[in-house]
N, C-alpha and C. Protein backbone atom coordinates (compact mmCIF):
# COMPACT_ATOMS: atom_id res chain seq x y z
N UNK A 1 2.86 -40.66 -37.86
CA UNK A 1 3.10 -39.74 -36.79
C UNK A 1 3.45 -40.54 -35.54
N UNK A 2 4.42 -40.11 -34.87
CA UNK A 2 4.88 -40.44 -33.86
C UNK A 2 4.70 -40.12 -32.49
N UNK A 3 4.50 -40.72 -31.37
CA UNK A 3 3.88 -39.95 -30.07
C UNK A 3 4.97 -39.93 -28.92
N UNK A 4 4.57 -38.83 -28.26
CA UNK A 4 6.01 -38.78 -27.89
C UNK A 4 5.58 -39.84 -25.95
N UNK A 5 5.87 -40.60 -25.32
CA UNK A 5 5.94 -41.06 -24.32
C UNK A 5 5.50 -40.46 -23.50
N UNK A 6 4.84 -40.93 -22.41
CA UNK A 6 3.73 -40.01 -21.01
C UNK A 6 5.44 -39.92 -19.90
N UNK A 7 5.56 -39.29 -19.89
CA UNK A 7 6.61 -38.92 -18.60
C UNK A 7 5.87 -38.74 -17.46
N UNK A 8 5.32 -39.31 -16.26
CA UNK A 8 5.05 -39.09 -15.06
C UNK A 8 6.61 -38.86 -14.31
N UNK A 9 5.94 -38.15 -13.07
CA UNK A 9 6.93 -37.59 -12.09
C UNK A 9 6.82 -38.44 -10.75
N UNK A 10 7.28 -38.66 -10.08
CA UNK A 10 6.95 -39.72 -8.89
C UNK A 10 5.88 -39.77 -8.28
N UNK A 11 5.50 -38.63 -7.94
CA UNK A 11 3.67 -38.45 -7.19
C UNK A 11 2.75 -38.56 -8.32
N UNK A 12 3.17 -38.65 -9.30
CA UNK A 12 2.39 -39.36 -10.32
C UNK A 12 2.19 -40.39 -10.67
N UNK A 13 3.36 -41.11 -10.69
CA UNK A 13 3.69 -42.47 -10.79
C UNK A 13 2.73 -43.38 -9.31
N UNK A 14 2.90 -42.74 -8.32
CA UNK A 14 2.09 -43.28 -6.71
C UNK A 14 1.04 -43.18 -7.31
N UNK A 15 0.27 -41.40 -7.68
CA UNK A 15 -1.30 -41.48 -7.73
C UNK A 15 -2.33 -42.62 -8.41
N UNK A 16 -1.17 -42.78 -9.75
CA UNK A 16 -1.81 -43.61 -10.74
C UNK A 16 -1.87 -44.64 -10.52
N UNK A 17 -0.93 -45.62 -9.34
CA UNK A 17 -0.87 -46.86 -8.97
C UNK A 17 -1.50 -47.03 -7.85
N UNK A 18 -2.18 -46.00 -7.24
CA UNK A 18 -2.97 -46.09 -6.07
C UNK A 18 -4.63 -46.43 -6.84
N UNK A 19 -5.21 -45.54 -7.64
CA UNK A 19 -5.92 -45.06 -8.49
C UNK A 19 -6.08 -46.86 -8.96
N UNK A 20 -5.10 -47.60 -9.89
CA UNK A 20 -5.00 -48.85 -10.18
C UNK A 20 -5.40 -49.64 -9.53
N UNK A 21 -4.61 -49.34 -8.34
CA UNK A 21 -4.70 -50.67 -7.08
C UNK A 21 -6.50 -50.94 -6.56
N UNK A 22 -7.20 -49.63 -6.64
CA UNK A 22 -8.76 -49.34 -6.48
C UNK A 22 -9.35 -49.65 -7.47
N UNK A 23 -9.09 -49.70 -8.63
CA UNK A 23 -10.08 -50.36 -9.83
C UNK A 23 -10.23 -51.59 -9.82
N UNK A 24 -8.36 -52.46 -9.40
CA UNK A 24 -8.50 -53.69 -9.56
C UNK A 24 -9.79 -54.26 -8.75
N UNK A 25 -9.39 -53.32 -6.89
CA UNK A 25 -10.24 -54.14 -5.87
C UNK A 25 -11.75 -54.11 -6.34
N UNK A 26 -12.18 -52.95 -7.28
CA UNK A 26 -13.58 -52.58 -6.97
C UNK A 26 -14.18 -53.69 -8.04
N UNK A 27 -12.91 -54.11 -9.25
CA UNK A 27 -13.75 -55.09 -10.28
C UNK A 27 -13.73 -56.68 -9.64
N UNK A 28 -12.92 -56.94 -8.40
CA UNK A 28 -13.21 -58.20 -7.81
C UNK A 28 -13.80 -57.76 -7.00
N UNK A 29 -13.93 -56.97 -6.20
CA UNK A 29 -14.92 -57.71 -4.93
C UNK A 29 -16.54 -56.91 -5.21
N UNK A 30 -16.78 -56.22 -6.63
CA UNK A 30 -17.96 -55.05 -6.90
C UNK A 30 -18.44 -54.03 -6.18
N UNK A 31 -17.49 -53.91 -4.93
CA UNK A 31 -17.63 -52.79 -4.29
C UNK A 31 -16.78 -51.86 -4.45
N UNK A 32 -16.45 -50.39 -4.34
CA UNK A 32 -16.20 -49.57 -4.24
C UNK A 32 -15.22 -49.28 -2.75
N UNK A 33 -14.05 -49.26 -2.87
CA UNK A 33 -13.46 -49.38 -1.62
C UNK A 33 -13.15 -47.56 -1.45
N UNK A 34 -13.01 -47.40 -0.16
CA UNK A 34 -13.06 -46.03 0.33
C UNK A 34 -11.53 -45.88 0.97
N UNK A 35 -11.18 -45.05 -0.08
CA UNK A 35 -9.43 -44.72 0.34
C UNK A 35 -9.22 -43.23 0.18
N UNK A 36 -8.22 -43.06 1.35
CA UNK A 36 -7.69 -41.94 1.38
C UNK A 36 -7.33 -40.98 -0.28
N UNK A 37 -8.25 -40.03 -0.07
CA UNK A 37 -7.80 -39.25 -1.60
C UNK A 37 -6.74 -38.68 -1.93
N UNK A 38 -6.05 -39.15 -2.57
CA UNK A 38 -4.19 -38.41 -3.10
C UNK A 38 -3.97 -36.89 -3.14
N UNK A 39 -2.90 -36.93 -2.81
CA UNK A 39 -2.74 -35.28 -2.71
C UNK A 39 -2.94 -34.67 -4.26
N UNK A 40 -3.25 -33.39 -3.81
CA UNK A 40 -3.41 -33.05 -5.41
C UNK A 40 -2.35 -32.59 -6.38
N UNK A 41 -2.26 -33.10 -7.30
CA UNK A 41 -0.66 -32.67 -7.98
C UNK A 41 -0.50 -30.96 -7.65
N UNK A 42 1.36 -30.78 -7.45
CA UNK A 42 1.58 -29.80 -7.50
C UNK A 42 1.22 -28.92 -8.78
N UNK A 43 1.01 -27.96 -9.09
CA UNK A 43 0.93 -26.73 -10.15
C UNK A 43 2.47 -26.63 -10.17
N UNK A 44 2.17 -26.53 -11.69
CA UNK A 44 3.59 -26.12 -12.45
C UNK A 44 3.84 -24.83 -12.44
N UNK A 45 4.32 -23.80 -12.28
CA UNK A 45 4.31 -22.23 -12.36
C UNK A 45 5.33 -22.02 -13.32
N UNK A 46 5.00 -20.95 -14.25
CA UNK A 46 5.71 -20.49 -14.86
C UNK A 46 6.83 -19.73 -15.02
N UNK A 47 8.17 -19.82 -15.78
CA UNK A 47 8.78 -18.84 -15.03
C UNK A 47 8.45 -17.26 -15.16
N UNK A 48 7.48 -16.85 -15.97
CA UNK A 48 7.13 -15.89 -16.00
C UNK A 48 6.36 -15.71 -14.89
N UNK A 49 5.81 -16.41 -14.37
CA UNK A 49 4.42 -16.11 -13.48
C UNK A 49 5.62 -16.20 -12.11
N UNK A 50 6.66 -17.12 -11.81
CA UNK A 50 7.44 -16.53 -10.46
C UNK A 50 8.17 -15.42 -10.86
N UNK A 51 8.85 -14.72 -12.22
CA UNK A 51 9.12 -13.67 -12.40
C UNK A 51 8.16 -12.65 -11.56
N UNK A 52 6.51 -12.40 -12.25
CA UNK A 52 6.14 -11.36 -11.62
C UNK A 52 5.53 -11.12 -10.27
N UNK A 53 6.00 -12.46 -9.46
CA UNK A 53 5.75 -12.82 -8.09
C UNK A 53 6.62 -11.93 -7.10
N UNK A 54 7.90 -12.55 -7.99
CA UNK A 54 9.03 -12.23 -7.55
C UNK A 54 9.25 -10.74 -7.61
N UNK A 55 8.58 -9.90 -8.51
CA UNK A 55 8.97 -8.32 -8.63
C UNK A 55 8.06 -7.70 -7.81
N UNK A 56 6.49 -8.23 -7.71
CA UNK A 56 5.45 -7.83 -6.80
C UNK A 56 6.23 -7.68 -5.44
N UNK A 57 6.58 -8.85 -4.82
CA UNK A 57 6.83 -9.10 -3.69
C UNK A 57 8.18 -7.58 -3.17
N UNK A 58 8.80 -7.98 -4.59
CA UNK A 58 10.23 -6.82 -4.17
C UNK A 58 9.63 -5.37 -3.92
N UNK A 59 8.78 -4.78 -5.13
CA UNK A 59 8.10 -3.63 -5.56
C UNK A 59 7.30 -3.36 -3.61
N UNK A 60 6.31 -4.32 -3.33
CA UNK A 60 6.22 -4.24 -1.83
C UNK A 60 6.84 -4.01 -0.82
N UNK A 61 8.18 -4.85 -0.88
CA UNK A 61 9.03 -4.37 -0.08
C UNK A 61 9.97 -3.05 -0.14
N UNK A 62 9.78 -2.81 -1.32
CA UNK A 62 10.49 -1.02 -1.50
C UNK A 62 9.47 -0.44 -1.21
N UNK A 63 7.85 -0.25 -0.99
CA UNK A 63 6.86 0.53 -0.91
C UNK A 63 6.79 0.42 0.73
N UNK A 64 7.07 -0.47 1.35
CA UNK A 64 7.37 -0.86 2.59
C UNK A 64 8.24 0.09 3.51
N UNK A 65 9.81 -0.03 2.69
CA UNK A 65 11.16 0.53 2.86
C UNK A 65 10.67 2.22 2.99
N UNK A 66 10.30 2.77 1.92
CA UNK A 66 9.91 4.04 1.26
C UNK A 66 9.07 4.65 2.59
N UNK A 67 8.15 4.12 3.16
CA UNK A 67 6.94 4.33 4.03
C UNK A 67 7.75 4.63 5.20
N UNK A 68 8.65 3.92 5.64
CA UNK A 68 10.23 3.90 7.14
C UNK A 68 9.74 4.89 6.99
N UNK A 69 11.02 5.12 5.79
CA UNK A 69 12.02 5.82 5.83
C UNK A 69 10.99 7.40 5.75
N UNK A 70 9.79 7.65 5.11
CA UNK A 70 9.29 8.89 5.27
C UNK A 70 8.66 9.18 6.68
N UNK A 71 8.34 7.97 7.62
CA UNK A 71 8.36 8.36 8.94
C UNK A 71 9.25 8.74 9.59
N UNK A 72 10.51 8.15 9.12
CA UNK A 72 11.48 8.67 10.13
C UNK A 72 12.11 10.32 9.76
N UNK A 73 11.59 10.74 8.45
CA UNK A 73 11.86 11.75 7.84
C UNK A 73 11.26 12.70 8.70
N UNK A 74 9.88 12.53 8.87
CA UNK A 74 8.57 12.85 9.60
C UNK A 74 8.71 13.49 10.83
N UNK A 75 9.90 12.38 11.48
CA UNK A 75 9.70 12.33 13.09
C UNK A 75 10.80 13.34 13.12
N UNK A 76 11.91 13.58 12.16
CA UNK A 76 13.14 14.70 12.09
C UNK A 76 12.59 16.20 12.19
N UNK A 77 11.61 16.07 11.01
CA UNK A 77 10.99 17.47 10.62
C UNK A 77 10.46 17.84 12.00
N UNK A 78 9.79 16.92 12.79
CA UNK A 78 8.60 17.36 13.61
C UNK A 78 9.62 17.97 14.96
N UNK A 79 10.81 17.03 15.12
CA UNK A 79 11.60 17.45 15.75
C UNK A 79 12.02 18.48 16.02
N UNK A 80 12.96 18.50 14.55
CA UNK A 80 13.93 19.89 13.82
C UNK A 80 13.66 21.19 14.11
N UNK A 81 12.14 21.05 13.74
CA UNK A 81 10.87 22.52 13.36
C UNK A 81 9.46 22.29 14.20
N UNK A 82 9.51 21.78 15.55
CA UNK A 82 8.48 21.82 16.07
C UNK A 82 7.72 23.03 16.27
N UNK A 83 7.83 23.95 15.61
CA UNK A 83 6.48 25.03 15.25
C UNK A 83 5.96 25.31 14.02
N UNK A 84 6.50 24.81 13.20
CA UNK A 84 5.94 24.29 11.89
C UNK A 84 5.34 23.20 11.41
N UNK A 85 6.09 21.76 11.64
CA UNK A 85 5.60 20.63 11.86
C UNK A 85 4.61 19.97 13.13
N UNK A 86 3.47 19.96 13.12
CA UNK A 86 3.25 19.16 14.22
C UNK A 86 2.10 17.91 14.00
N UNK A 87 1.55 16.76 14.86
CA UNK A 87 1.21 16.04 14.22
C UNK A 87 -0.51 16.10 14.74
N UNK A 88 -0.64 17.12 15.46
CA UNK A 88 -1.71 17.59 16.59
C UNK A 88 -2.37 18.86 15.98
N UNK A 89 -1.64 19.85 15.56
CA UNK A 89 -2.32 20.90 14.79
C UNK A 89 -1.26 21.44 14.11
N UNK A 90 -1.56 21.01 12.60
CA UNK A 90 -0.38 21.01 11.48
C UNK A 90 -0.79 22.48 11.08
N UNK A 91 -0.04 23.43 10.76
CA UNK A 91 0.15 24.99 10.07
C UNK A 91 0.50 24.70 8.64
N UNK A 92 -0.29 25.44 7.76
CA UNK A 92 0.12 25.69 6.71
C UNK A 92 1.27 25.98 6.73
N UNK A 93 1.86 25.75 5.27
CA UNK A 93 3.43 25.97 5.35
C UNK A 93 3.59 26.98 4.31
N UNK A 94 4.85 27.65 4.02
CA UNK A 94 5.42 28.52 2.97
C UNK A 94 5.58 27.92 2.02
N UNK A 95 5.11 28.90 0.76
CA UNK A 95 5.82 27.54 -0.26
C UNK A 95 6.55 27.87 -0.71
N UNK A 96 7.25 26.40 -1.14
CA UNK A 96 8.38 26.21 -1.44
C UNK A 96 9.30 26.21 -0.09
N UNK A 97 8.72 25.32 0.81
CA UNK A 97 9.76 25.69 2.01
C UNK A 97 10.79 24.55 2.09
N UNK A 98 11.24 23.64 1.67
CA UNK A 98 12.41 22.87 0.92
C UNK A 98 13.07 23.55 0.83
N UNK A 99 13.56 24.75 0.11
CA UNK A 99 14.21 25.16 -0.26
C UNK A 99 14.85 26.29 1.37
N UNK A 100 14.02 26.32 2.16
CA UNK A 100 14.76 27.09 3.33
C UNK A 100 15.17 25.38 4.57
N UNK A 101 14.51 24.47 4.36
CA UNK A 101 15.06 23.43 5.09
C UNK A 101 16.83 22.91 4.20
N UNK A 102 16.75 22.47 2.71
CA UNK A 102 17.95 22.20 2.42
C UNK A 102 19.23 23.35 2.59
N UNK A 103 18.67 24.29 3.08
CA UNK A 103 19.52 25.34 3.84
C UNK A 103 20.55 25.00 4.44
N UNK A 104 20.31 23.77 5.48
CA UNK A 104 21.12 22.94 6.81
C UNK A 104 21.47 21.59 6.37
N UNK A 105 21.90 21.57 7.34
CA UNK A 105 22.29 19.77 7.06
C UNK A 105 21.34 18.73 7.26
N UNK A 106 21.52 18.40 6.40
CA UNK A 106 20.00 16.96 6.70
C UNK A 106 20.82 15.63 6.43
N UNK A 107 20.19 14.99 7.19
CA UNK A 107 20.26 13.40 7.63
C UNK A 107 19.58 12.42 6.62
N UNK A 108 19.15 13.22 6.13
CA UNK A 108 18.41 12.48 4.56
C UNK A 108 18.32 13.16 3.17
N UNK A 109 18.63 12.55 2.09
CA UNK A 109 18.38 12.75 0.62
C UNK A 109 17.57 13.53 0.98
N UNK A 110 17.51 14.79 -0.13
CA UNK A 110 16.84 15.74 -0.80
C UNK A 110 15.09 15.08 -1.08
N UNK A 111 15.61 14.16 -1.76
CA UNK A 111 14.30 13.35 -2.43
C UNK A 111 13.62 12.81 -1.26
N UNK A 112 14.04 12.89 -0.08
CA UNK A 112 13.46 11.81 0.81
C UNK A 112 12.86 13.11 1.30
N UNK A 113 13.02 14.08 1.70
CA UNK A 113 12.51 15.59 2.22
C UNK A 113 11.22 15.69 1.22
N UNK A 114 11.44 15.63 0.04
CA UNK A 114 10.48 16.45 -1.22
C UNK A 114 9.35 15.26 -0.89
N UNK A 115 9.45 14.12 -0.46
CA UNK A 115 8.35 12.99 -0.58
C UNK A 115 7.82 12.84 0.68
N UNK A 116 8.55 13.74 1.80
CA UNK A 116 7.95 13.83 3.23
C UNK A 116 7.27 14.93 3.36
N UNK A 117 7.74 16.08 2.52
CA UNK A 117 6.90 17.06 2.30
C UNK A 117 5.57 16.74 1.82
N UNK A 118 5.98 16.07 0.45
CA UNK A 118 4.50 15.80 -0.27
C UNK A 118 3.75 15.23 0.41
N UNK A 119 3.45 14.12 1.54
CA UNK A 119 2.87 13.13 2.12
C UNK A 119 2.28 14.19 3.21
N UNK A 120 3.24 14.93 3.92
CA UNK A 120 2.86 15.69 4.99
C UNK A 120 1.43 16.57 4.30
N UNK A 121 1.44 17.21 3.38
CA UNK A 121 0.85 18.17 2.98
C UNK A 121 -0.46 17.69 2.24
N UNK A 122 -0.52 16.50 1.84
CA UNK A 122 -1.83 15.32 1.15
C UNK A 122 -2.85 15.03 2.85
N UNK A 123 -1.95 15.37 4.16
CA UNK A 123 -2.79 14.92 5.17
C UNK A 123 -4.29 15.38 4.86
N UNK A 124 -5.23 15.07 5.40
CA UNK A 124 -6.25 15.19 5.70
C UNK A 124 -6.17 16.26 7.03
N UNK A 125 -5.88 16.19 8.14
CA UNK A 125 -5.41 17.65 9.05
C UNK A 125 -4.58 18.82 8.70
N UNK A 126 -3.74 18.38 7.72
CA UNK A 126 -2.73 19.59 6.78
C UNK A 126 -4.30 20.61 5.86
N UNK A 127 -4.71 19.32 5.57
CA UNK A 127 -5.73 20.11 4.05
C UNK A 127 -6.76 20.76 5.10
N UNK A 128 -7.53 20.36 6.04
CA UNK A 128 -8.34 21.25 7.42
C UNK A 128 -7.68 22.49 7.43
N UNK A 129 -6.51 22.10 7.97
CA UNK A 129 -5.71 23.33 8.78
C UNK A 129 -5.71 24.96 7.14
N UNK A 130 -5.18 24.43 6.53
CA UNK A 130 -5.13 25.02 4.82
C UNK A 130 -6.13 25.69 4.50
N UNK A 131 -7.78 24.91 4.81
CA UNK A 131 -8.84 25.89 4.62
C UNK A 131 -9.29 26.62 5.93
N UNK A 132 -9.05 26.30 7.18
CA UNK A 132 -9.68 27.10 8.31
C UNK A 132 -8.08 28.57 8.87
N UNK A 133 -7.47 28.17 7.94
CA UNK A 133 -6.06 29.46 8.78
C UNK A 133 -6.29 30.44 7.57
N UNK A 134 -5.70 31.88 8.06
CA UNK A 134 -5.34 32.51 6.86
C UNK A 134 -3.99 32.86 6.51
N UNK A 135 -3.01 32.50 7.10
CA UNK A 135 -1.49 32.45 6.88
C UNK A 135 -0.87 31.52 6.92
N UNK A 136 0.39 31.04 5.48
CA UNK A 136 0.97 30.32 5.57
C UNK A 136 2.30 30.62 6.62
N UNK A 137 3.09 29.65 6.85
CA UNK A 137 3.91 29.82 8.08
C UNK A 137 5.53 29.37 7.40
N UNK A 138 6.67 30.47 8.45
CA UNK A 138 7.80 29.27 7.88
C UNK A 138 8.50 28.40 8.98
N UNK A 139 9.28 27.84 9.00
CA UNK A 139 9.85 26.92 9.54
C UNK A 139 9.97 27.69 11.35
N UNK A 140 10.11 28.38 11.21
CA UNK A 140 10.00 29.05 12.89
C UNK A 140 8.22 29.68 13.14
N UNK A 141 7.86 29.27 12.87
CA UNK A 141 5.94 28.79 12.82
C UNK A 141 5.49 30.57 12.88
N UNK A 142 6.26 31.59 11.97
CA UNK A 142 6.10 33.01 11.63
C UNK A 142 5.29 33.19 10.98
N UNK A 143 3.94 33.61 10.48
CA UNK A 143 3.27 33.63 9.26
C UNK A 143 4.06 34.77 8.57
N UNK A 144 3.73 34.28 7.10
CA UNK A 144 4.59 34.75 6.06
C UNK A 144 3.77 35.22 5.20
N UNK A 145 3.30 34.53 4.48
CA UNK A 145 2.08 34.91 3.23
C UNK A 145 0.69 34.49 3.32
N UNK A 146 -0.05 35.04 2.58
CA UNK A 146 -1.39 34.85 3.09
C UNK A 146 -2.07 33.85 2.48
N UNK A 147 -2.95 32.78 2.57
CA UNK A 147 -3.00 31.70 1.99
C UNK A 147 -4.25 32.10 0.51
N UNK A 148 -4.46 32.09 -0.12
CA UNK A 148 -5.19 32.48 -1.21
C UNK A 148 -6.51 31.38 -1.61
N UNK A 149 -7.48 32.26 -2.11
CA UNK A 149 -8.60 31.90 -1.91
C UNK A 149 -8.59 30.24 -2.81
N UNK A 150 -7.61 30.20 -4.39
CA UNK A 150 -7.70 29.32 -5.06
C UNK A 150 -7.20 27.82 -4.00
N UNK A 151 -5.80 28.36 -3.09
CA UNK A 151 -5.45 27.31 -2.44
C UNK A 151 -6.28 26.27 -1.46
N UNK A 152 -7.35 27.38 -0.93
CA UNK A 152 -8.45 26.67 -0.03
C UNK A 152 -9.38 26.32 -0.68
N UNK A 153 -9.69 26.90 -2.13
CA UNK A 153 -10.78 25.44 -2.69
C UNK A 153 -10.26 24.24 -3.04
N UNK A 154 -8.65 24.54 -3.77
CA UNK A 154 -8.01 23.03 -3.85
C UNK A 154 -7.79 22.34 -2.59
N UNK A 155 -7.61 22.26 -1.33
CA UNK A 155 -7.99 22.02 -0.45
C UNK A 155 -8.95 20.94 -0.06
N UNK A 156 -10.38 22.30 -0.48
CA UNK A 156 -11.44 21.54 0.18
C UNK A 156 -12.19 20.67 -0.63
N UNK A 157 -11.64 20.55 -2.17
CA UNK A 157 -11.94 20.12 -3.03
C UNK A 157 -11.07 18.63 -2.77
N UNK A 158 -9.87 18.74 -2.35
CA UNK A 158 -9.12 17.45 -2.53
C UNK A 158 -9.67 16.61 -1.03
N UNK A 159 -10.33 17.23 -0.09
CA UNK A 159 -11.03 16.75 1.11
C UNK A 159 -12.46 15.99 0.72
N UNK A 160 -12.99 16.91 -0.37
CA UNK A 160 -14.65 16.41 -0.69
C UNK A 160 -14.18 15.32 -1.22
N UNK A 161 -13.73 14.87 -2.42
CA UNK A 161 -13.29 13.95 -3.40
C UNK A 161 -12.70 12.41 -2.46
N UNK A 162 -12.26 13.08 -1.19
CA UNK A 162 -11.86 11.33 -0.24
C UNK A 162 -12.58 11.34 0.41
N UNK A 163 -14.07 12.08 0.70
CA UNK A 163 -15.14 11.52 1.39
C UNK A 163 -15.90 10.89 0.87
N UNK A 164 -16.16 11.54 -0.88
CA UNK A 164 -16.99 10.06 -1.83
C UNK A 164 -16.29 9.27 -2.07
N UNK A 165 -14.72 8.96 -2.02
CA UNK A 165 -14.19 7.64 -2.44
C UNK A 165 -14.16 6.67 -1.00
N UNK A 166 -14.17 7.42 0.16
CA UNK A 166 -14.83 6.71 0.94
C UNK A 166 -15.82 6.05 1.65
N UNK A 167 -17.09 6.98 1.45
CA UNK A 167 -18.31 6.53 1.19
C UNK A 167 -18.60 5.15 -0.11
N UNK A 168 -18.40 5.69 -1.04
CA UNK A 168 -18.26 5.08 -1.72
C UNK A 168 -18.31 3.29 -1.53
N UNK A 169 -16.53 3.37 -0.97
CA UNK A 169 -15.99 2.16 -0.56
C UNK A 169 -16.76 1.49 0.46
N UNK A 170 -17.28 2.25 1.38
CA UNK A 170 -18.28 1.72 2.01
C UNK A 170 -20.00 1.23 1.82
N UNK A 171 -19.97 1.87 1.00
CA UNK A 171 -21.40 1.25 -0.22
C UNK A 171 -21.06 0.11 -0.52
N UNK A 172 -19.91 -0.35 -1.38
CA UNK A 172 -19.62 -1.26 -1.61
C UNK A 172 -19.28 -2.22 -0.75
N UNK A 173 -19.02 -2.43 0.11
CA UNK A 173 -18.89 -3.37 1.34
C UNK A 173 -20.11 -3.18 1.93
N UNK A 174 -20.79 -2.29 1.51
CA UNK A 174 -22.77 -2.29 2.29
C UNK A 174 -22.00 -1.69 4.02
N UNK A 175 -21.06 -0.83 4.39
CA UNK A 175 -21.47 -0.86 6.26
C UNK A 175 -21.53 0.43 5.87
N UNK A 176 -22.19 0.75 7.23
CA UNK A 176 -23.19 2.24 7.99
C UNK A 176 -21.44 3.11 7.82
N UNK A 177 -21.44 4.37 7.18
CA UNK A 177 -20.21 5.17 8.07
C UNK A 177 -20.75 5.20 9.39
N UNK A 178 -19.34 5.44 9.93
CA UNK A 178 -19.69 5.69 12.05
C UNK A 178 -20.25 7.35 11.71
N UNK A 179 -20.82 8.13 12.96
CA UNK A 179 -20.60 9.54 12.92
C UNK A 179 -19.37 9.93 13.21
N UNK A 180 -18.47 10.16 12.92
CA UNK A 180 -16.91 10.42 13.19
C UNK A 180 -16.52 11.03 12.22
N UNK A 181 -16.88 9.66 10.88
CA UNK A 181 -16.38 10.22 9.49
C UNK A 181 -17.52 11.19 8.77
N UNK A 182 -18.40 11.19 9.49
CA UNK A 182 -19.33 12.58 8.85
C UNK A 182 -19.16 13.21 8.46
C-alpha cells in the first residue's frame, strides 16, 4: 500500500517550522521558550455549507425586500382609504374587501395587496378592534355587515395564544413581563 504525500499549504508550511524552530530551542537550552501562538488554521468550508450560506443570506434578503415593500403597501392603503385603514384605531374590515380595492388602479401587484391585507389584519390592534366593534366597515369607513360571534372568538383566541407564546418566551429568558403587556 501506498501513501499518498502530506500537502501543506503555506500557513502550514510557517506553523510547522515555527512549531520546529521551538522544539529545537527547548531540546538545547531545556527550557521552554515562550512564543507568539500561530494563527489558527483557516476552516475549510464546504461547498455545500457556502451553498446554504449563500441561500440563507439571499432567502433574508427577500424576507427583508417583502417587509418594504408591505410597508409601503401599508402607507398607500392608509393613505388611499384613510377611514378604513388607520394605524391609531384600525376598523374591522368587509370581507373580502380586495376585491372592492382591485376595483382602481393600484401601484402594486395584486399579491402585494393580498399580503398587506393579511399582515394588516394578524395586527394585534386589528384583532382588539374585531372583538370590541360590532360592524365590519368598507373602504369609505361605512359599516356594512355585522361582525359574528364565531369571528370574535377567532379573534380573541388568536390574541390569547400570543400572550402564552409570549409569556412563555419570557419564562424562558427568566424576565418579569412589564405591566403593559398584561
Amino acid at each position: 500500500m501506498t501513501r499518498k504525500p502530506l500537502t501543506l499549504n503555506p500557513t502550514q508550511v510557517q506553523q510547522a517550522q515555527t512549531k520546529l524552530n521551538q522544539l529545537k530551542a527547548y531540546y538545547e537550552t531545556g527550557q521552554e521558550q515562550i512564543a507568539p501562538k500561530a494563527p489558527p488554521l483557516p476552516k475549510e468550508v464546504s461547498k455545500e455549507a457556502k451553498q446554504k450560506k449563500e441561500q440563507r443570506q439571499q432567502q433574508l434578503q427577500a424576507r427583508k425586500e417583502r417587509a418594504q415593500s408591505i410597508r409601503k403597501a401599508l402607507e398607500w392603503l392608509q393613505e388611499t382609504y384613510p377611514h378604513c385603514f388607520s394605524k391609531d384605531t384600525p376598523k374591522p374590515l368587509k370581507k373580502r374587501i380586495e376585491k372592492d380595492i382591485f376595483e382602481h388602479e393600484l401601484p402594486f401587484a395584486r399579491i402585494l395587496i393580498r399580503y398587506t391585507l393579511a399582515f394588516y389584519t394578524r395586527w394585534h390592534k386589528y384583532l382588539k378592534a374585531l372583538i370590541d366593534e360590532t360592524h365590519r366597515h368598507n373602504l369609505q369607513g361605512e359599516p356594512v355587515e355585522e361582525i359574528t360571534e364565531t369571528d370574535k372568538a377567532y379573534a380573541l383566541e388568536k390574541l390569547k395564544h400570543r400572550k402564552e407564546r409570549y409569556h412563555a418566551r419570557l419564562k424562558a429568558k427568566k424576565v418579569k413581563p412589564s405591566k403593559e403587556t398584561l
